[in-house]
C-alpha atoms as a PDB file:
ATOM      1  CA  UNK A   1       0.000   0.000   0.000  1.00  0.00           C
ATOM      2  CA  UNK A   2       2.709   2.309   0.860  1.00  0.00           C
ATOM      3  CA  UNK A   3       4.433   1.770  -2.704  1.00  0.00           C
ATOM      4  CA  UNK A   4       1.034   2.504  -4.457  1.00  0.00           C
ATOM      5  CA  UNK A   5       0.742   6.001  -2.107  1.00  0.00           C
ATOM      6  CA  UNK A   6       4.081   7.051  -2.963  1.00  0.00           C
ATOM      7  CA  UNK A   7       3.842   6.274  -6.674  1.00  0.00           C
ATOM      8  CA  UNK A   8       0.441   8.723  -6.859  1.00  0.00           C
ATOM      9  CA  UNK A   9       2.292  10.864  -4.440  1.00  0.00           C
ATOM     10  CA  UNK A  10       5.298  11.246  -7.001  1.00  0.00           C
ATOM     11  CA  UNK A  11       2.857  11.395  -9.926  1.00  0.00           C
ATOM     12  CA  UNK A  12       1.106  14.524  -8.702  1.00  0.00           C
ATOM     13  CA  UNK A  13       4.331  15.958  -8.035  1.00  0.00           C
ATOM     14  CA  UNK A  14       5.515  15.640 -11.548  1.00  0.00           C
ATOM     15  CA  UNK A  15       1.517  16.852 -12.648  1.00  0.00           C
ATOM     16  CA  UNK A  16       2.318  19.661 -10.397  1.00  0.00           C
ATOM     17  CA  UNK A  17       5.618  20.619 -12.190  1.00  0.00           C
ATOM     18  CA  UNK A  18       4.566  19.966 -15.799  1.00  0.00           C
ATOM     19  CA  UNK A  19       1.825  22.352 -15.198  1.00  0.00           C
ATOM     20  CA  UNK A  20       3.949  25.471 -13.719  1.00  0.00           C
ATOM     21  CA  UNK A  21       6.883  24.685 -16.081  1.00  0.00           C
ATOM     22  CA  UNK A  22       4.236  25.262 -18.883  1.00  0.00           C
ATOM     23  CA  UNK A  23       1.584  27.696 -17.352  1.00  0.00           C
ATOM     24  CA  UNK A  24       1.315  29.571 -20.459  1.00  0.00           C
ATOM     25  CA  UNK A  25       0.187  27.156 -22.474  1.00  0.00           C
ATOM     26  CA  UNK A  26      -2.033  25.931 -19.853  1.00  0.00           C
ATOM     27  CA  UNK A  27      -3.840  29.075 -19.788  1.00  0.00           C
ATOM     28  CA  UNK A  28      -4.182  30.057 -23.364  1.00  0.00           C
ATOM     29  CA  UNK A  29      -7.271  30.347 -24.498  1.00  0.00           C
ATOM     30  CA  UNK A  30      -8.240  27.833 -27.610  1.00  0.00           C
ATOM     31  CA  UNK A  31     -11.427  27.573 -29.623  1.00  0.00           C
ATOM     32  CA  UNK A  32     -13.089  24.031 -28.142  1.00  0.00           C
ATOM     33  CA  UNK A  33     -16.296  22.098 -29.251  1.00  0.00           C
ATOM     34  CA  UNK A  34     -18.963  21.154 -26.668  1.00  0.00           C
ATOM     35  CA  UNK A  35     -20.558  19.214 -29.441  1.00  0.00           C
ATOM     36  CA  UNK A  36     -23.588  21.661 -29.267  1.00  0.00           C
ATOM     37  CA  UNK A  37     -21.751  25.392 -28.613  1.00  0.00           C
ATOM     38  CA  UNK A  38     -17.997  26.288 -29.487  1.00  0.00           C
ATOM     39  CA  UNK A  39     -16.772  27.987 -26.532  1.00  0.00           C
ATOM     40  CA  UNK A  40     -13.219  29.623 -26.112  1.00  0.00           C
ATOM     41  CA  UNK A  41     -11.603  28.136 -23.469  1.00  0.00           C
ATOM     42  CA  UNK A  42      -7.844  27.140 -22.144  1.00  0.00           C
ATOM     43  CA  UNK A  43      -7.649  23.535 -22.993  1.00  0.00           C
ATOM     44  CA  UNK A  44      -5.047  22.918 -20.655  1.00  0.00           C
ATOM     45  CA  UNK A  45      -6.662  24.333 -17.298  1.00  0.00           C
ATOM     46  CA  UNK A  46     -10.085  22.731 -18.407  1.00  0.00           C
ATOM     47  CA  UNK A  47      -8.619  19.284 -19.083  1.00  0.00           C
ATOM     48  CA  UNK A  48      -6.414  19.695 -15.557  1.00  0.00           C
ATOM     49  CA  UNK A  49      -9.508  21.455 -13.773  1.00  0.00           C
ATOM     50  CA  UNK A  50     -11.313  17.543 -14.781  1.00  0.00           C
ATOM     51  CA  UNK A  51      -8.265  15.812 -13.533  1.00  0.00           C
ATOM     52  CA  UNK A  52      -8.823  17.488  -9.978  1.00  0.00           C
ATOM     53  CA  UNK A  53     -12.267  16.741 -10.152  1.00  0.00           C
ATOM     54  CA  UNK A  54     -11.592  13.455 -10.900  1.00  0.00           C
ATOM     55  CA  UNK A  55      -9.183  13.017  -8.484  1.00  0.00           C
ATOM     56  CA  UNK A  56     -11.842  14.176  -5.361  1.00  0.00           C
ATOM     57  CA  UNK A  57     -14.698  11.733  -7.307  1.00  0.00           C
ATOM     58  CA  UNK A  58     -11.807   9.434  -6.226  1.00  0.00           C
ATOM     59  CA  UNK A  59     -11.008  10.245  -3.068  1.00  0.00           C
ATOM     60  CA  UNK A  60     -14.759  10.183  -1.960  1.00  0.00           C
ATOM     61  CA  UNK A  61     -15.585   7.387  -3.280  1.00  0.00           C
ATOM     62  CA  UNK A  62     -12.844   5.993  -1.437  1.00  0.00           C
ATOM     63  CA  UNK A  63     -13.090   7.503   1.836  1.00  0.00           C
ATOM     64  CA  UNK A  64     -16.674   6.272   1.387  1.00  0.00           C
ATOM     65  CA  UNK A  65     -15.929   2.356   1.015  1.00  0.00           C
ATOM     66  CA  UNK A  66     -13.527   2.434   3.595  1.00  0.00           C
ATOM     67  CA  UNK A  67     -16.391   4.298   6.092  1.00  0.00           C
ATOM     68  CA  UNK A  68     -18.463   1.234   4.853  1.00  0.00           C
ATOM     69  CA  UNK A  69     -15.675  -1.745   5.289  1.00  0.00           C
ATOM     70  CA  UNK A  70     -15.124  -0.083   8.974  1.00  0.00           C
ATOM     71  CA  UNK A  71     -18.835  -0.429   9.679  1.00  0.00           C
ATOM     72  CA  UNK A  72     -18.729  -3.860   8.327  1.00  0.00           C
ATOM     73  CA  UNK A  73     -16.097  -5.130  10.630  1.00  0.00           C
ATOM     74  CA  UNK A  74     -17.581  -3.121  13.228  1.00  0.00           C
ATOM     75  CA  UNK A  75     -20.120  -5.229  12.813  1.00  0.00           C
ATOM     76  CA  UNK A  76     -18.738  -8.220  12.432  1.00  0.00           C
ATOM     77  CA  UNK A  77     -16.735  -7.695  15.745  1.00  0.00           C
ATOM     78  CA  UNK A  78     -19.747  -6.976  17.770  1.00  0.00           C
ATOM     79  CA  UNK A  79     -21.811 -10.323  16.182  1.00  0.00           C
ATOM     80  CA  UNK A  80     -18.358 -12.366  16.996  1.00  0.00           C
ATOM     81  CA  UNK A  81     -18.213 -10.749  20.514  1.00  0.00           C
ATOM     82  CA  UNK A  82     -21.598 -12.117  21.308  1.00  0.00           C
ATOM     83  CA  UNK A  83     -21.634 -14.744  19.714  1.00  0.00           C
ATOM     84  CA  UNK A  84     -18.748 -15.753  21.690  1.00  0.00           C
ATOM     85  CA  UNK A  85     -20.527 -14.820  24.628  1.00  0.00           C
ATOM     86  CA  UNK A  86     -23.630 -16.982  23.514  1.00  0.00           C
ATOM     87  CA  UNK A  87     -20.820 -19.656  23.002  1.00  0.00           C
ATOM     88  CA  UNK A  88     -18.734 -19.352  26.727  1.00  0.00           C
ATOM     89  CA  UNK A  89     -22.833 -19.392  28.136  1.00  0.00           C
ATOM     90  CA  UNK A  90     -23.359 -22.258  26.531  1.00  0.00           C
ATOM     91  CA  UNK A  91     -20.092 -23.942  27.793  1.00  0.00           C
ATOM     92  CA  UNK A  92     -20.849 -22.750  31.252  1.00  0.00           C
ATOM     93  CA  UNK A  93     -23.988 -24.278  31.419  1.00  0.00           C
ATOM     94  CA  UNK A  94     -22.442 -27.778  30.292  1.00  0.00           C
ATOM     95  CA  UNK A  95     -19.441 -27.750  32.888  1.00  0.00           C
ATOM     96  CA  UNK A  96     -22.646 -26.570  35.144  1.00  0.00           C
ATOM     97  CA  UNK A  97     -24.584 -29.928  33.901  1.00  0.00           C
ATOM     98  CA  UNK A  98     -21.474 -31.982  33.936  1.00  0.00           C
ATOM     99  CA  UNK A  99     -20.574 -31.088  37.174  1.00  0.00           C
ATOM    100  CA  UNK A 100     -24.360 -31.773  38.087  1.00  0.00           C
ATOM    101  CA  UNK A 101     -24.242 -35.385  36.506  1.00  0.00           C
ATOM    102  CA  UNK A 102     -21.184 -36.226  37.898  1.00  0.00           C
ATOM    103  CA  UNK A 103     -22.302 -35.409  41.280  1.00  0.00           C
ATOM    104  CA  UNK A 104     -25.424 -37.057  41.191  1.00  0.00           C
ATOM    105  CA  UNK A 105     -23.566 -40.326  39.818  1.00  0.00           C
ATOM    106  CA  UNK A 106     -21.043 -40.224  42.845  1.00  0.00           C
ATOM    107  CA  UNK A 107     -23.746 -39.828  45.276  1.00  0.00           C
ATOM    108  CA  UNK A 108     -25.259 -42.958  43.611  1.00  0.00           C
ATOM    109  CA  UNK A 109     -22.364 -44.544  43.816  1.00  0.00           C
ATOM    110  CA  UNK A 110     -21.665 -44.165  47.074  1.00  0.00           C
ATOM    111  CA  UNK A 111     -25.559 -44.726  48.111  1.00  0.00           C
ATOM    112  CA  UNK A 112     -24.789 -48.369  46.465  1.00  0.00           C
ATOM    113  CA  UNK A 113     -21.593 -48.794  47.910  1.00  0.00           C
ATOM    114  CA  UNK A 114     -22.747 -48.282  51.054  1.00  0.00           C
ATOM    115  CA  UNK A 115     -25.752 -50.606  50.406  1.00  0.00           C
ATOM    116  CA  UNK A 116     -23.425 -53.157  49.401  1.00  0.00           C
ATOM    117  CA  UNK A 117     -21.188 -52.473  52.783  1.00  0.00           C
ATOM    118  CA  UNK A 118     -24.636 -53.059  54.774  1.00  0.00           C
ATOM    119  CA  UNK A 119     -26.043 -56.335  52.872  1.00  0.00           C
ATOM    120  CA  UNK A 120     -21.837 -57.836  52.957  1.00  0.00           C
ATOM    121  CA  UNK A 121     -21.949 -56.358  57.090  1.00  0.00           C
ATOM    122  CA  UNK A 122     -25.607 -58.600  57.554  1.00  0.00           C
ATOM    123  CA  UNK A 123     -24.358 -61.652  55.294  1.00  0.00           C
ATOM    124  CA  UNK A 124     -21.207 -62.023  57.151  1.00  0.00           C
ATOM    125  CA  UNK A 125     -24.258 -61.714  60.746  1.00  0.00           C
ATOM    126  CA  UNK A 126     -25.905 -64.337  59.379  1.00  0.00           C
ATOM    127  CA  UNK A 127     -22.749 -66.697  58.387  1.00  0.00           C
ATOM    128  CA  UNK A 128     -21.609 -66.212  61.500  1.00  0.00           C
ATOM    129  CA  UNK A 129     -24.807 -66.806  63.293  1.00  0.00           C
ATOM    130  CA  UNK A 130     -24.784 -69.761  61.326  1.00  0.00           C
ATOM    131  CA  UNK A 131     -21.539 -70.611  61.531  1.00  0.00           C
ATOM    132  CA  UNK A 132     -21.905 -70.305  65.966  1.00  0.00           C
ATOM    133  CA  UNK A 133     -25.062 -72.778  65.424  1.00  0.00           C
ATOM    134  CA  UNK A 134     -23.515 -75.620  63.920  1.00  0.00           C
ATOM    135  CA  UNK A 135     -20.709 -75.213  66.143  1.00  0.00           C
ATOM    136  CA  UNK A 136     -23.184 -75.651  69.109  1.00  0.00           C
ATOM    137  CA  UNK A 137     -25.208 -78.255  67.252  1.00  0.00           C
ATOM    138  CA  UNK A 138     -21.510 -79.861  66.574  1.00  0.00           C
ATOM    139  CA  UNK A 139     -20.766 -79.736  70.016  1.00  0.00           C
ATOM    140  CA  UNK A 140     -24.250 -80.753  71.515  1.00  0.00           C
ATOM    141  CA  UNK A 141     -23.754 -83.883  68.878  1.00  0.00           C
ATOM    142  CA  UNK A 142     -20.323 -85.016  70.058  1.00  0.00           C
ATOM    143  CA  UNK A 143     -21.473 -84.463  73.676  1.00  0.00           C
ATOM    144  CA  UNK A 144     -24.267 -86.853  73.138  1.00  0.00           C
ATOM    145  CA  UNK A 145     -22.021 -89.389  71.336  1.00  0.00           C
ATOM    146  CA  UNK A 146     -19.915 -89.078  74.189  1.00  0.00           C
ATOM    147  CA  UNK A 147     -22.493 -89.433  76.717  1.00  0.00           C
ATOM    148  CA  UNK A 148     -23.863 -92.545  75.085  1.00  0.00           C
ATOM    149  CA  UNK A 149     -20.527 -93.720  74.562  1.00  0.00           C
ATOM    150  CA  UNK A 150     -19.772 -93.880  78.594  1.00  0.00           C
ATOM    151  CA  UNK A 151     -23.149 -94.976  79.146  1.00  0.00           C
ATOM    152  CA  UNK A 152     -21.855 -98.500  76.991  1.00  0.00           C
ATOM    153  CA  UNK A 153     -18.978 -98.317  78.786  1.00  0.00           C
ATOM    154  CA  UNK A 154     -20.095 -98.177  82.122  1.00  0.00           C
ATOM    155  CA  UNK A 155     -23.219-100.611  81.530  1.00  0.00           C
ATOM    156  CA  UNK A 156     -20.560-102.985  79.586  1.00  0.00           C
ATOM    157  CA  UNK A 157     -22.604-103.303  76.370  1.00  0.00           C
ATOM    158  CA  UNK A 158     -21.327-103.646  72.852  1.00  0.00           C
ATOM    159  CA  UNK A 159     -21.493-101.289  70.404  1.00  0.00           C
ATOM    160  CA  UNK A 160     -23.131-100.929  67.769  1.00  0.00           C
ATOM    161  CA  UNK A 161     -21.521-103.202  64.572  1.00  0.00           C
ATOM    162  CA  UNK A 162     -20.104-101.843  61.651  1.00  0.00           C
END
C-alpha cells in the first residue's frame, strides 16, 4: 500500500511541475467544441480542472468504502463478541450440567456402595450366626455321642456293629 501512495504521491508531483513549467500554455485560451456550442476556453486548465475533479470523485468514493468496510467489521466484531458470549454461556452451562451429573452419579455410587457395605456387614451376621449354630449343634452332637458312649462303657454293652 505504501508503494502505491508514494507512486500517486510522485505522480502529482511531476503533474504539479509539468503544469507550472508550462503555465502559459495551460492558460491560453483555444477555440473548443462542446458538441452543441464552441466555446473559447484554455484547454489545458479545463482538461487539468477535470483531472482534480476526478481526483476528489476518487477520493470520496474511497473515503466512502472504507467508512463502509469499517462499519462492516464493526459489525462483524460486535456479532463475533456475542456470539462468543452466547458460546462461553453455553459452555458454562455444560461444565454446570457436567458437574451436576457427575455429582449425582457419585452420590449414587456411594448410596450403592454403602448398600453393598450393609447387605456384605448382615451376610457375614448371618454366616456367623450360622456358623456359631452348627458349632453348638456340633458340640451338643459329640457331647451326646460321648455321653452314650460312657453310658456302653459303664453298663458294659457292645457297640453298635459296623
Amino acid at each position: 500500500m505504501r508503494t502505491l501512495y508514494l507512486l500517486l504521491l510522485l505522480l502529482a508531483a511531476v503533474l504539479s511541475a509539468v503544469t507550472v513549467l508550462n503555465w502559459e500554455a495551460f492558460v491560453t485560451p483555444t477555440e473548443l467544441s462542446l458538441g452543441f456550442a464552441n466555446v473559447s476556453l484554455p484547454l489545458g486548465l479545463t482538461l487539468l480542472s477535470l483531472l482534480v475533479l476526478l481526483t476528489v470523485l476518487f477520493l470520496v468514493h474511497a473515503v466512502y468504502l472504507q467508512g463502509t468496510v469499517l462499519l462492516d467489521t464493526r459489525r462483524h466484531t460486535k456479532e463475533l463478541q456475542a456470539n462468543r458470549e452466547l458460546a462461553d454461556k453455553a459452555e458454562a452451562s455444560r461444565f454446570t450440567a457436567l458437574q451436576e451429573f457427575i455429582s449425582t452419579e457419585l452420590t449414587r455410587q456411594a448410596m450403592r456402595q454403602a448398600d453393598a457395605h450393609q447387605a456384605l456387614l448382615a451376610r457375614i451376621a448371618e454366616l456367623e450366626q450360622a456358623s456359631q449354630t452348627f458349632t453348638e449343634q456340633t458340640g451338643n452332637s459329640l457331647a451326646a455321642s460321648l455321653g452314650e458312649l460312657e453310658d456302653r462303657l459303664e453298663r458294659g454293652l457292645p457297640g453298635p456293629r459296623r
